[in-house]
Protein backbone atom coordinates (compact mmCIF):
# COMPACT_ATOMS: atom_id res chain seq x y z
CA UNK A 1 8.84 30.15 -22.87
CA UNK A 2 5.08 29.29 -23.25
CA UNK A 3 3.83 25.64 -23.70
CA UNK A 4 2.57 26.96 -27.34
CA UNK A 5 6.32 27.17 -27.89
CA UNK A 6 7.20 23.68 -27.37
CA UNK A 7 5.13 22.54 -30.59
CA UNK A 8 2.86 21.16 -28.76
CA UNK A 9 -0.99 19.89 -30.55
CA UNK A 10 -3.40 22.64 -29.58
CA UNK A 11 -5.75 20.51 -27.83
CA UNK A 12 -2.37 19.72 -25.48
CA UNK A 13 -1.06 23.49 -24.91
CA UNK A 14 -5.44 24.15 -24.36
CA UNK A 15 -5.66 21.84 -21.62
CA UNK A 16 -1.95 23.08 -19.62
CA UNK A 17 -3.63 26.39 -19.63
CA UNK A 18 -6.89 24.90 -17.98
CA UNK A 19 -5.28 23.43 -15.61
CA UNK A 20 -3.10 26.86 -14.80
CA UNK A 21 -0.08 25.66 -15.69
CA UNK A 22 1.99 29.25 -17.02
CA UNK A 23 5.18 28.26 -18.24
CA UNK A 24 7.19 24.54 -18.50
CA UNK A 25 9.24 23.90 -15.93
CA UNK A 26 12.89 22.66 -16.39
CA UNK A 27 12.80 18.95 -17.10
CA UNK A 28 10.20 20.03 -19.51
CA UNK A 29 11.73 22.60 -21.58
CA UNK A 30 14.71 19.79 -21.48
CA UNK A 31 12.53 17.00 -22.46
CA UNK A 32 10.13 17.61 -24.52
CA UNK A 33 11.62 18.63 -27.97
CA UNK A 34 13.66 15.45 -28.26
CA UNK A 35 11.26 13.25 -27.25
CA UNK A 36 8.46 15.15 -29.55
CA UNK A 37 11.42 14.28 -32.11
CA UNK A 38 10.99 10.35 -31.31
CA UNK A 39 14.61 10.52 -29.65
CA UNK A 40 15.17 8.13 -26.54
CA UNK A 41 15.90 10.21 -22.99
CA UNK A 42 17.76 9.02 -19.89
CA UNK A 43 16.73 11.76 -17.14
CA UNK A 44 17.43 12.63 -14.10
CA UNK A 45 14.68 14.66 -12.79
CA UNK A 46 14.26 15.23 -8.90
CA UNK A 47 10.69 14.48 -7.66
CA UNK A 48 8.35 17.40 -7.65
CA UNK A 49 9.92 19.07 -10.74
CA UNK A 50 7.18 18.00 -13.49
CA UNK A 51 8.83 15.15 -14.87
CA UNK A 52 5.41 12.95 -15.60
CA UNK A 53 4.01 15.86 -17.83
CA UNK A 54 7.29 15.68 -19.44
CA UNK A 55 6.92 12.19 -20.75
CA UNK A 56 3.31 12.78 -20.89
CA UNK A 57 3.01 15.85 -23.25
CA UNK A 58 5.69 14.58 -26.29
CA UNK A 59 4.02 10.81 -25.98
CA UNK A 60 0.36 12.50 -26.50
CA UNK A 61 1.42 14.53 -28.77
CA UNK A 62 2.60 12.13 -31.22
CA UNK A 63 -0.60 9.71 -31.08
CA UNK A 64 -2.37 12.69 -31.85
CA UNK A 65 -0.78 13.26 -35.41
CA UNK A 66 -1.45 9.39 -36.53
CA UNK A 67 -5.05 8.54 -34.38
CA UNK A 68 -5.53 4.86 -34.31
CA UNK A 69 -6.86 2.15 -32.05
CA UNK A 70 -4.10 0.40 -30.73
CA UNK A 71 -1.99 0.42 -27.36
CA UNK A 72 0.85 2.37 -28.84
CA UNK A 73 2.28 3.80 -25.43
CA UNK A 74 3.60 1.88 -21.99
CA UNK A 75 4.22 3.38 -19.15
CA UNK A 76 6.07 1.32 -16.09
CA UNK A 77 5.56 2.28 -12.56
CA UNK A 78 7.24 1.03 -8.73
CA UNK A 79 3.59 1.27 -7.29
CA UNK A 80 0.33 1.20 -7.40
CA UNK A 81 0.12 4.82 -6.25
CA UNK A 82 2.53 6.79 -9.16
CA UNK A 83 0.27 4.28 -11.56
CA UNK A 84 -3.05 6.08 -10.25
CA UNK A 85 -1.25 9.08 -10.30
CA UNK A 86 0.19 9.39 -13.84
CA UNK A 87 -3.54 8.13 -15.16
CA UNK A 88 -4.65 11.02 -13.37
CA UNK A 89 -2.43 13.36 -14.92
CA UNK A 90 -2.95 11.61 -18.25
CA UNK A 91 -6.93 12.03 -17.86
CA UNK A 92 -6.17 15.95 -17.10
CA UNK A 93 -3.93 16.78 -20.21
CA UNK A 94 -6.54 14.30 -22.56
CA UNK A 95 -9.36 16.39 -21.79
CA UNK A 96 -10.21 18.21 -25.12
CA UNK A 97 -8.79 14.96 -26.70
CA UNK A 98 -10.31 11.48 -27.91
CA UNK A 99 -6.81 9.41 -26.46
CA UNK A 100 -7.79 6.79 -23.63
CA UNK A 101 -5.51 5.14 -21.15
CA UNK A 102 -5.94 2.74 -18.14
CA UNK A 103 -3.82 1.79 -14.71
CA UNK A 104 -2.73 -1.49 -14.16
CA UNK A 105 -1.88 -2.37 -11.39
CA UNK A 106 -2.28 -5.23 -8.20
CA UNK A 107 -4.92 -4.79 -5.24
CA UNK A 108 -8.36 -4.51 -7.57
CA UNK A 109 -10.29 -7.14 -10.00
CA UNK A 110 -8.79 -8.09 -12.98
CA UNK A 111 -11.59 -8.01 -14.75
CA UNK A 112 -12.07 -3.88 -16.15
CA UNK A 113 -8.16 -3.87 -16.60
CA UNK A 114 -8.78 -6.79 -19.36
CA UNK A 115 -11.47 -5.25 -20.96
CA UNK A 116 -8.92 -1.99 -21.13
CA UNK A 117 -6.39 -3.89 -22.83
CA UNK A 118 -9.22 -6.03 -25.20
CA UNK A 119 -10.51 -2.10 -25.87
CA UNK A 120 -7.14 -0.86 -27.20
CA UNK A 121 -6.98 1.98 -25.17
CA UNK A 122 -4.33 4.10 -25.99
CA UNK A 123 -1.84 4.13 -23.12
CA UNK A 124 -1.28 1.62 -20.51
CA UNK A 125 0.22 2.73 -17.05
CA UNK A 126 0.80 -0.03 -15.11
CA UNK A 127 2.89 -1.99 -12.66
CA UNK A 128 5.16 -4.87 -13.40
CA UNK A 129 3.88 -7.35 -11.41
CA UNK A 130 0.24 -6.86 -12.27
CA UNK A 131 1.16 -6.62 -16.47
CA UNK A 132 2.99 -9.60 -16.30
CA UNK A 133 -0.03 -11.11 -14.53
CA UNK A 134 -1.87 -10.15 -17.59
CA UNK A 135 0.64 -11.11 -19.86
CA UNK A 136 0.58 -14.69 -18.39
CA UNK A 137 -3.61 -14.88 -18.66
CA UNK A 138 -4.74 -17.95 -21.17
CA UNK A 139 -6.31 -15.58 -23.15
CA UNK A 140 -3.93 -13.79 -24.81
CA UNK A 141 -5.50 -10.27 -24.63
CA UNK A 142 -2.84 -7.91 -24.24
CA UNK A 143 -1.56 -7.15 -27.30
CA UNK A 144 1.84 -5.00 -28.18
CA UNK A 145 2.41 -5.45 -31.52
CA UNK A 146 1.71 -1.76 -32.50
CA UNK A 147 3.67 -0.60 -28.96
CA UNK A 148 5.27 3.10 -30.31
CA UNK A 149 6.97 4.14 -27.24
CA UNK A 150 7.87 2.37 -23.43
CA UNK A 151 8.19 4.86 -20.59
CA UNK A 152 9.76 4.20 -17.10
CA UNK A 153 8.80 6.67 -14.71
CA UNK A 154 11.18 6.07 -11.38
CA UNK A 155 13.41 3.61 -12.44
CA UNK A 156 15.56 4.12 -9.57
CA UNK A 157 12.47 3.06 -7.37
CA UNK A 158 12.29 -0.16 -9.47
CA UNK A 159 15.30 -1.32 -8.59
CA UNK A 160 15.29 -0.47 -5.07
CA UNK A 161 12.06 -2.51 -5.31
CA UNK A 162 13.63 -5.82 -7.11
CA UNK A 163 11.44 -4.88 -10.48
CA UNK A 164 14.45 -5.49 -12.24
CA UNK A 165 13.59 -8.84 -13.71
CA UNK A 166 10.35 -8.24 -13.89
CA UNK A 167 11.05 -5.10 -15.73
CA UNK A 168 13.28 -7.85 -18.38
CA UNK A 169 10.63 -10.04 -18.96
CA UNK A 170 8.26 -7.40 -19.62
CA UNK A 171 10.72 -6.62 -21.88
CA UNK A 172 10.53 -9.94 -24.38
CA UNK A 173 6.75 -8.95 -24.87
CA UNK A 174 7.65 -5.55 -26.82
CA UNK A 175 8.93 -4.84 -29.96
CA UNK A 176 12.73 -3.93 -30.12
CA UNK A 177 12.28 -0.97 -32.73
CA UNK A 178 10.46 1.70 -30.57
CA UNK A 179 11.37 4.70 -28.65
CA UNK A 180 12.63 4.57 -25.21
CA UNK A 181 11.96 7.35 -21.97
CA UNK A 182 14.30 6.45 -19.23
CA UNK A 183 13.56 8.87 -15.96
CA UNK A 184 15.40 8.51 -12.89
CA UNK A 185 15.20 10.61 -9.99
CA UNK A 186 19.17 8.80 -9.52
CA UNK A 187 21.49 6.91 -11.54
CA UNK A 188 22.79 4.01 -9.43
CA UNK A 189 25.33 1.57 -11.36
CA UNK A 190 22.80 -0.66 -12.36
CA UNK A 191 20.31 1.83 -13.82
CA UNK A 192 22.92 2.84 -15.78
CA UNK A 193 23.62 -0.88 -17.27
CA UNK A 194 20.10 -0.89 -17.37
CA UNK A 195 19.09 1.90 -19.65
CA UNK A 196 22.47 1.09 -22.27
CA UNK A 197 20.65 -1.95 -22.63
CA UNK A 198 17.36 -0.30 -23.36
CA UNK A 199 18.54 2.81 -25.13
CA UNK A 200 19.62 4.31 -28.59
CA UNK A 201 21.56 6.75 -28.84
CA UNK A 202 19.97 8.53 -25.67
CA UNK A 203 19.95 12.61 -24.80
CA UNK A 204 21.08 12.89 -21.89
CA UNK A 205 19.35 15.53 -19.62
CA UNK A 206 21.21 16.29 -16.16
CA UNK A 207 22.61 12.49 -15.71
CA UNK A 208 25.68 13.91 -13.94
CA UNK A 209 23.47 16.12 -11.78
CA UNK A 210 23.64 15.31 -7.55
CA UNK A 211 20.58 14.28 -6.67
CA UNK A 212 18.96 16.89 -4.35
CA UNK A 213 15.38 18.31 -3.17
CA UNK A 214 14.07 21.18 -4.76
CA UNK A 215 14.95 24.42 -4.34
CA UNK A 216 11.97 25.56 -2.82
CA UNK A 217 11.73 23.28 -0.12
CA UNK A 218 12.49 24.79 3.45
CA UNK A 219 14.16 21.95 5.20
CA UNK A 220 14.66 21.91 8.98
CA UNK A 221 15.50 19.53 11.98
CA UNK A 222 13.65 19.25 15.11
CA UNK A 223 16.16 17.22 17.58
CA UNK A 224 14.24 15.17 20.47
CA UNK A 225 14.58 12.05 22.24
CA UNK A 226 12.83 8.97 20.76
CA UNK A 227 10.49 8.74 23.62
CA UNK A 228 9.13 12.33 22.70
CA UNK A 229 9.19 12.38 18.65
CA UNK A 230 4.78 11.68 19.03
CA UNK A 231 4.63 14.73 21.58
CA UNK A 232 6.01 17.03 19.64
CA UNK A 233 4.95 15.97 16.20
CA UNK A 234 1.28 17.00 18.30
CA UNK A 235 2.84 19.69 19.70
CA UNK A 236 4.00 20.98 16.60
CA UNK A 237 0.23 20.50 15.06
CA UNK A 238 -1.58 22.54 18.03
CA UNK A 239 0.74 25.40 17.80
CA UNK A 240 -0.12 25.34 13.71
CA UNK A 241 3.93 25.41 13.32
CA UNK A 242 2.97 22.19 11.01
CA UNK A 243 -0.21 22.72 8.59
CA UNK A 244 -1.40 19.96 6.75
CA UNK A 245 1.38 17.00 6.62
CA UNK A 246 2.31 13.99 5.25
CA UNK A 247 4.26 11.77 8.34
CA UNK A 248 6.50 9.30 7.34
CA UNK A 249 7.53 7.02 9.49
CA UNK A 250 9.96 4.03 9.21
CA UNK A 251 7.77 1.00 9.14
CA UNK A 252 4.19 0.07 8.80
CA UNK A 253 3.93 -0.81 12.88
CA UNK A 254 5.32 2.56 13.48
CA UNK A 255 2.34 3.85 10.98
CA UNK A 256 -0.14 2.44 12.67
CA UNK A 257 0.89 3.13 16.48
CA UNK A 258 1.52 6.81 15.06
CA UNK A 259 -2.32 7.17 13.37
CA UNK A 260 -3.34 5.59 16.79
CA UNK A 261 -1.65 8.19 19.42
CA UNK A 262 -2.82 10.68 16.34
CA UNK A 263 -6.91 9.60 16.84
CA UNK A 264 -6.55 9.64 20.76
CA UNK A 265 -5.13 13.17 20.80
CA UNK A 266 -8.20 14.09 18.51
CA UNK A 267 -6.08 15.24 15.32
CA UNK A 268 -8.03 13.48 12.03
CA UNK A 269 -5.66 11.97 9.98
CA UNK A 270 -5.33 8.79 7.83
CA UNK A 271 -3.02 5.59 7.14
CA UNK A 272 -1.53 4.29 4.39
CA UNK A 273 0.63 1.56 3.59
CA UNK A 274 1.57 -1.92 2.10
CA UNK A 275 -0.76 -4.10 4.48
CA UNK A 276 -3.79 -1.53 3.96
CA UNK A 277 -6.14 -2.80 0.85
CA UNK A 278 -6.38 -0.71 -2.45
CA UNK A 279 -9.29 0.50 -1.64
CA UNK A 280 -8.21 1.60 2.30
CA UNK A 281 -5.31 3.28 0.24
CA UNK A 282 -7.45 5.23 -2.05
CA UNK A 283 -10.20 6.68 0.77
CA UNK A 284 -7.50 7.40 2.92
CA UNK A 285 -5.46 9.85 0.29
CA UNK A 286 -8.58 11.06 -1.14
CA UNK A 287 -9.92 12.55 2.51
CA UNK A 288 -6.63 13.68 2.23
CA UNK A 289 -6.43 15.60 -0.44
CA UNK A 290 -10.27 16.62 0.32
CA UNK A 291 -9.74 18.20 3.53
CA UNK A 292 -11.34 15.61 5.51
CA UNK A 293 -7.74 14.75 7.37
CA UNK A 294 -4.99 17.01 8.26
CA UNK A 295 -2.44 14.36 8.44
CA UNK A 296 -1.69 11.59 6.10
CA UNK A 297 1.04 9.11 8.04
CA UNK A 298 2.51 6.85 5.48
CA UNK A 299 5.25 4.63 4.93
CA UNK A 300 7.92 4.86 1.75
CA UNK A 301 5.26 3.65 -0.38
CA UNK A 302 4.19 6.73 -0.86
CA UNK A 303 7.24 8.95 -1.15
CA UNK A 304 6.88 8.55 -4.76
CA UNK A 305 3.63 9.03 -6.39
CA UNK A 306 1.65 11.22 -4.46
CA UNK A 307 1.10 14.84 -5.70
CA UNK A 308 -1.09 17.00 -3.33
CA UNK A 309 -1.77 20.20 -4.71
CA UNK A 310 -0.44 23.02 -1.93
CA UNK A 311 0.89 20.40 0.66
CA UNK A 312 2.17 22.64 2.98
CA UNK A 313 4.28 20.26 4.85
CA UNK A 314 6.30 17.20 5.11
CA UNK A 315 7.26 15.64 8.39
CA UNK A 316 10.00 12.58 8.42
CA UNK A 317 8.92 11.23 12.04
CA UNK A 318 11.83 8.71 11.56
CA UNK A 319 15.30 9.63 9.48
CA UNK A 320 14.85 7.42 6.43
CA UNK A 321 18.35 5.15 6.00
CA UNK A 322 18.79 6.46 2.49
CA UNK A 323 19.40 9.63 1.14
CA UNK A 324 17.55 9.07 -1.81
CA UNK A 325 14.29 8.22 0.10
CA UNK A 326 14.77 11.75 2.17
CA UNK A 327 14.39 13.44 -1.49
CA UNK A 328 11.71 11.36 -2.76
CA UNK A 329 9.98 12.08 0.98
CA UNK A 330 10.38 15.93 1.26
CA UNK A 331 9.63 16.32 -2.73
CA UNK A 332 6.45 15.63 -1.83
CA UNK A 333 6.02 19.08 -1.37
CA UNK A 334 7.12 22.21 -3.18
CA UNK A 335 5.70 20.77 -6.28
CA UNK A 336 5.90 22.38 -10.14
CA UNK A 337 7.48 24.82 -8.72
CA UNK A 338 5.56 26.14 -5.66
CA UNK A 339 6.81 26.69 -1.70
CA UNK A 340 6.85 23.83 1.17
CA UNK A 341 8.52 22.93 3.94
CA UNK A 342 10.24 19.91 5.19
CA UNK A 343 10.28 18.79 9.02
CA UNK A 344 12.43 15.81 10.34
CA UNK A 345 12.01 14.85 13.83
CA UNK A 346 16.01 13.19 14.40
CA UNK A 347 16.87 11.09 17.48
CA UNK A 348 20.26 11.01 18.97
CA UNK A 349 20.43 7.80 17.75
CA UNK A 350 19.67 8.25 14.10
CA UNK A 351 22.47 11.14 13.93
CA UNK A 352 24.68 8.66 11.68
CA UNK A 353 22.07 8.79 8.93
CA UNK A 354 21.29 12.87 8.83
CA UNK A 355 25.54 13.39 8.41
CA UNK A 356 24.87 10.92 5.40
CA UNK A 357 21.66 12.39 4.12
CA UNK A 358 23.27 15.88 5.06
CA UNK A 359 26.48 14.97 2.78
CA UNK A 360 24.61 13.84 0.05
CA UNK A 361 22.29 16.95 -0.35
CA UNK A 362 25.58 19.21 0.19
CA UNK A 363 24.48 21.23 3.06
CA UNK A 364 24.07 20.73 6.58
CA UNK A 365 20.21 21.44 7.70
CA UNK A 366 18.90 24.27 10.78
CA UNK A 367 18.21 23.10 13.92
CA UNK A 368 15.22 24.28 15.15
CA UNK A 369 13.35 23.55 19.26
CA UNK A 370 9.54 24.23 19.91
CA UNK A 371 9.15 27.25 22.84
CA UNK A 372 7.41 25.78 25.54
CA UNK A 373 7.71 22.21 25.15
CA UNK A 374 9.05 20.46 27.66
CA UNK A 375 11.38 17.94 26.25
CA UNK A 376 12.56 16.42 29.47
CA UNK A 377 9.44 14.99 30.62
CA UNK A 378 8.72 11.35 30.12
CA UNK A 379 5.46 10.12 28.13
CA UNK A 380 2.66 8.90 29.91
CA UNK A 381 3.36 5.60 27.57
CA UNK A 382 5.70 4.34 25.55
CA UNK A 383 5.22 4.94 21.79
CA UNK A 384 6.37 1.94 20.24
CA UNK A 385 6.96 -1.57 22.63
CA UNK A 386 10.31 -2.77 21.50
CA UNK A 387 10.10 -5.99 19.02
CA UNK A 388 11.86 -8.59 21.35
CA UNK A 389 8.93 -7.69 23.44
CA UNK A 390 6.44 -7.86 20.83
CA UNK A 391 7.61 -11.10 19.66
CA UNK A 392 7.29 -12.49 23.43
CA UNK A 393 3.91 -10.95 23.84
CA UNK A 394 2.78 -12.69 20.26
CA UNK A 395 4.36 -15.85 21.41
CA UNK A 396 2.49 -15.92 24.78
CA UNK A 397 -0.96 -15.16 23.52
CA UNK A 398 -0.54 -17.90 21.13
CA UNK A 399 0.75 -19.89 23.83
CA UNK A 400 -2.53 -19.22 25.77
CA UNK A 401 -4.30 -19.50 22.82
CA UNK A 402 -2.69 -22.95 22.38
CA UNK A 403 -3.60 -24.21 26.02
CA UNK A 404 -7.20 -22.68 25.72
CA UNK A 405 -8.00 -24.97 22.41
CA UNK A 406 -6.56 -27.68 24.12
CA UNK A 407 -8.84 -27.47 27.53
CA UNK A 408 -11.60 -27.12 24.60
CA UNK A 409 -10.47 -29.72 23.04
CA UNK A 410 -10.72 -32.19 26.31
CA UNK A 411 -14.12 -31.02 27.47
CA UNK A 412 -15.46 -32.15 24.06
CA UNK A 413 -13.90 -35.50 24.06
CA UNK A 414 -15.01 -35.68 27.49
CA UNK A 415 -18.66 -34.86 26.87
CA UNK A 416 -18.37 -37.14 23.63
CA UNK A 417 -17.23 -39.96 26.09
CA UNK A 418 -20.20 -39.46 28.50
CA UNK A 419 -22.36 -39.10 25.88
CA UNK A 420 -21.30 -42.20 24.32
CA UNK A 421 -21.59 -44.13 27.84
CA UNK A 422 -25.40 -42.93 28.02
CA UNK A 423 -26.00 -44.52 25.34
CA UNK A 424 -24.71 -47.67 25.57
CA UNK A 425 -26.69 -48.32 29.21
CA UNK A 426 -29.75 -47.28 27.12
CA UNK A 427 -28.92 -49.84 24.91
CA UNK A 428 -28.58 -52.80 27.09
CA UNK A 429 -31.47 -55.27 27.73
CA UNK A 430 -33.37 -54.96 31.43
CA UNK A 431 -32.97 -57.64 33.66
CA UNK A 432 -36.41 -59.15 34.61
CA UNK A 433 -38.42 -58.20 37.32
CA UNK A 434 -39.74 -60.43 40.14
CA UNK A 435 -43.42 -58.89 40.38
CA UNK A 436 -44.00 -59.30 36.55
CA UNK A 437 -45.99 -62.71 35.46
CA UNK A 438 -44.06 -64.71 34.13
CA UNK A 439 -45.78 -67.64 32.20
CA UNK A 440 -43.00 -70.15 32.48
CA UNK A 441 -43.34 -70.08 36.23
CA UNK A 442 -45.08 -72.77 38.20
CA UNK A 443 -48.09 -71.63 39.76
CA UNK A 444 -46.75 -72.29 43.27
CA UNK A 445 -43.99 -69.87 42.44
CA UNK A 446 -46.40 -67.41 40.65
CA UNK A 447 -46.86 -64.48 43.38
CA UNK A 448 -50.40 -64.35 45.18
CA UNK A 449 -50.54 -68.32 44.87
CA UNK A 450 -52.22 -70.25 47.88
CA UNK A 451 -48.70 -71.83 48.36
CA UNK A 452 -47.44 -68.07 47.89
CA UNK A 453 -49.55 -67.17 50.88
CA UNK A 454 -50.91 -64.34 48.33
CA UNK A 455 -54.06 -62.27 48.03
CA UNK A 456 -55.67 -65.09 45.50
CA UNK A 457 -55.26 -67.71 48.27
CA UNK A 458 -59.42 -66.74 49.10
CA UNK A 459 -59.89 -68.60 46.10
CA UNK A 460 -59.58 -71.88 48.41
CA UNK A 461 -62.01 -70.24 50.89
CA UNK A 462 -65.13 -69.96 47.99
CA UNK A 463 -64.14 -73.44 47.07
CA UNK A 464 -64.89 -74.16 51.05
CA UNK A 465 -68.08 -72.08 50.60
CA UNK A 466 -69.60 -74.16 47.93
């Protein structure tokens, strides 16, 4: 089947065959037709399969038959990143169209996101903390009144994130008669309670499915001691085994030390994470994408919403706890279809949570070792410094820290103290001194009197010359 098939507005199927798109994959053969229809969906689509352009194409389709300026479309996102990324992909299948939509989300001004909802742009994408910032503004501005149709793109993610009540009150500020699109990579218990409380008589497109990473996606393990995981990772790079990569390790420190041993071996590459600004965020995925970095070492922040075009590899430097987060991770490649692979670097130690991940993909993975690396030899340095240690180190440079204010502190008062005791001697009055004239004196007491035996006793001597 061809896009032209799905009864799509020309100006839509014209811009999926710009952007090379040949046929509709799965989800969107699935999806589209109902939703076109105004139907509500609960999906589950994996990550990597098309799923935005299948909420994407249906909603755009039907603001094209009735044009008017108003917000008519919502679309709800876990992060800042899937927000950016669904504009994108928005801004892409608009092209040879006059419909308008704008991210919301946290991390940038305020200001150009409320002059996109004053503008009645067409669709908003945003966040649910930064809309309900917006919906809590004294001003009133964002209007959903006219609201057609609420999309939640990664619902699963939400939850996992504690958008749940957010997601609620969002909720109040939309009108109950619309049309709901529920997508979920997985259908935990309470996403399920969730979308009966959202939905209408739903179609249901492969609820029952087991969640699992795309069929395209070579997976593989790489088995090494802790100590070693940053050695081979660069081992793995030199010998071109691993292309260009997203890394993603287990926590933001780990990021950092990781994009650190990275720079010092002289491989370019790029952070990102929660405690890097918006703007670090968006240079560092677009010298991604550009070329300008091979790797891109990231956190779970960005296991969902980052779409690379031909990302040749995924690496899991640590085994994520969840099996749902090893999806989201390795779907970051073999996208719409294409080819990737799938690296994860697994510790003795983390061996409990690969049989889980392993069980809940329904297949154990190939072991693979590196020729010529020598994985009995111990690093030059450790990679990470254990946290107990961390916290002691933290603790004793504050200490210091501490005990150098205070020495700082008792110089000053000192110095105010001497200051303050120069001042006062200035201050007092001299005592007198015994060769200054002093009128009150008698003579005889006057210095250089005759009685004085002084120099003006030759006064009596001219007297005795008269």
């Amino acid at each position: 089947m061809t896009f032209d098939s799905l009864g799509l507005a020309p100006e839509l199927v014209r811009a999926t065959t710009d952007l090379g798109w040949a046929k509709p994959t799965p989800i969107q053969l699935d999806a589209v037709p109902p939703a076109r229809e105004g139907r509500d969906l609960l999906a589950c689509a994996m990550t990597g399969s098309g799923k935005t352009a299948a909420f994407l194409l249906p909603v755009m389709h039907r603001l094209l038959q009735q044009p008017t300026r108003a917000t008519r479309a919502l679309v709800l996102a876990p992060t800042r990143e899937l927000a950016a990324q669904v504009h994108a992909d928005f801004t892409e299948l608009a092209k040879f169209t006059t419909l308008r939509s704008a991210a919301i989300f946290g991390g940038v001004g305020m200001g150009p996101q409320e002059s996109a909802f004053r503008q009645r742009v067409d669709v908003i994408i945003a966040t649910p903390g930064r809309l309900l910032d917006h919906l809590g503004q004294p001003g009133k501005y964002v209007d959903f009144s006219t609201l057609e149709v609420l999309i939640l793109d990664e619902a699963d993610r939400m939850l996992d994130m504690g958008f749940l009540p957010d997601i609620k009150r969002v909720l109040h500020h939309l009108p109950k008669q619309r049309q709901t699109l529920f997508f979920s990579a997985t259908m935990p218990a309470p996403i399920v309670a969730l979308s009966r409380e959202m939905l209408h008589d739903p179609v249901r497109l492969n609820v029952e499915r087991v969640a699992a990473p795309a069929s395209k996606i070579e997976q593989a393990l790489w088995p090494v001691a802790e100590s070693l995981k940053a050695d081979l990772f660069i081992a793995l790079l030199r010998q071109d085994v691993v292309g260009n990569v997203i890394c993603f390790t287990r926590t933001k420190h780990r990021s950092n030390r990781l994009s650190d041993v990275l720079t010092h071996a002289g491989i370019p590459n790029a952070r990102i994470h929660g405690n890097r600004s918006q703007n670090q965020r968006t240079e560092a995925l677009a010298d991604f994408k550009s070329g300008k970095v091979r790797v891109l070492v990231a956190t779970d922040i960005v296991a969902r919403g980052i779409d690379v075009e031909a990302l040749e590899h995924v690496v899991n430097f640590d085994v994520p706890h969840m099996a749902e987060d090893y999806i989201h991770r390795v779907g970051r490649t073999a996208r719409a279809d294409a080819t990737g692979e799938a690296f994860t670097l697994v510790s003795p130690e983390e061996e409990v949570d690969l049989r889980a991940i392993e069980k809940a993909i329904g297949r154990k993975l190939p072991r693979r070792t590196l020729p010529g690396f020598d994985y009995a030899h111990k690093p030059v340095e450790r990679f990470e410094v254990p946290l107990a240690e961390r916290i002691a180190a933290i603790r004793a440079r504050k200490a210091e820290d501490r005990k150098r204010a205070k020495e700082k502190q008792a110089r000053r008062e000192a110095h105010v103290k001497s200051e303050a005791e120069r001042s006062t001697k200035r201050q007092e009055p001299r005592r007198p001194d015994a060769t200054r004239h002093d009128p009150n004196r008698p003579e005889s007491h006057r210095p250089g009197s005759p009685a004085g035996g002084g120099r003006r006793g030759g006064g009596g001597r001219r007297r005795g010359g008269r």
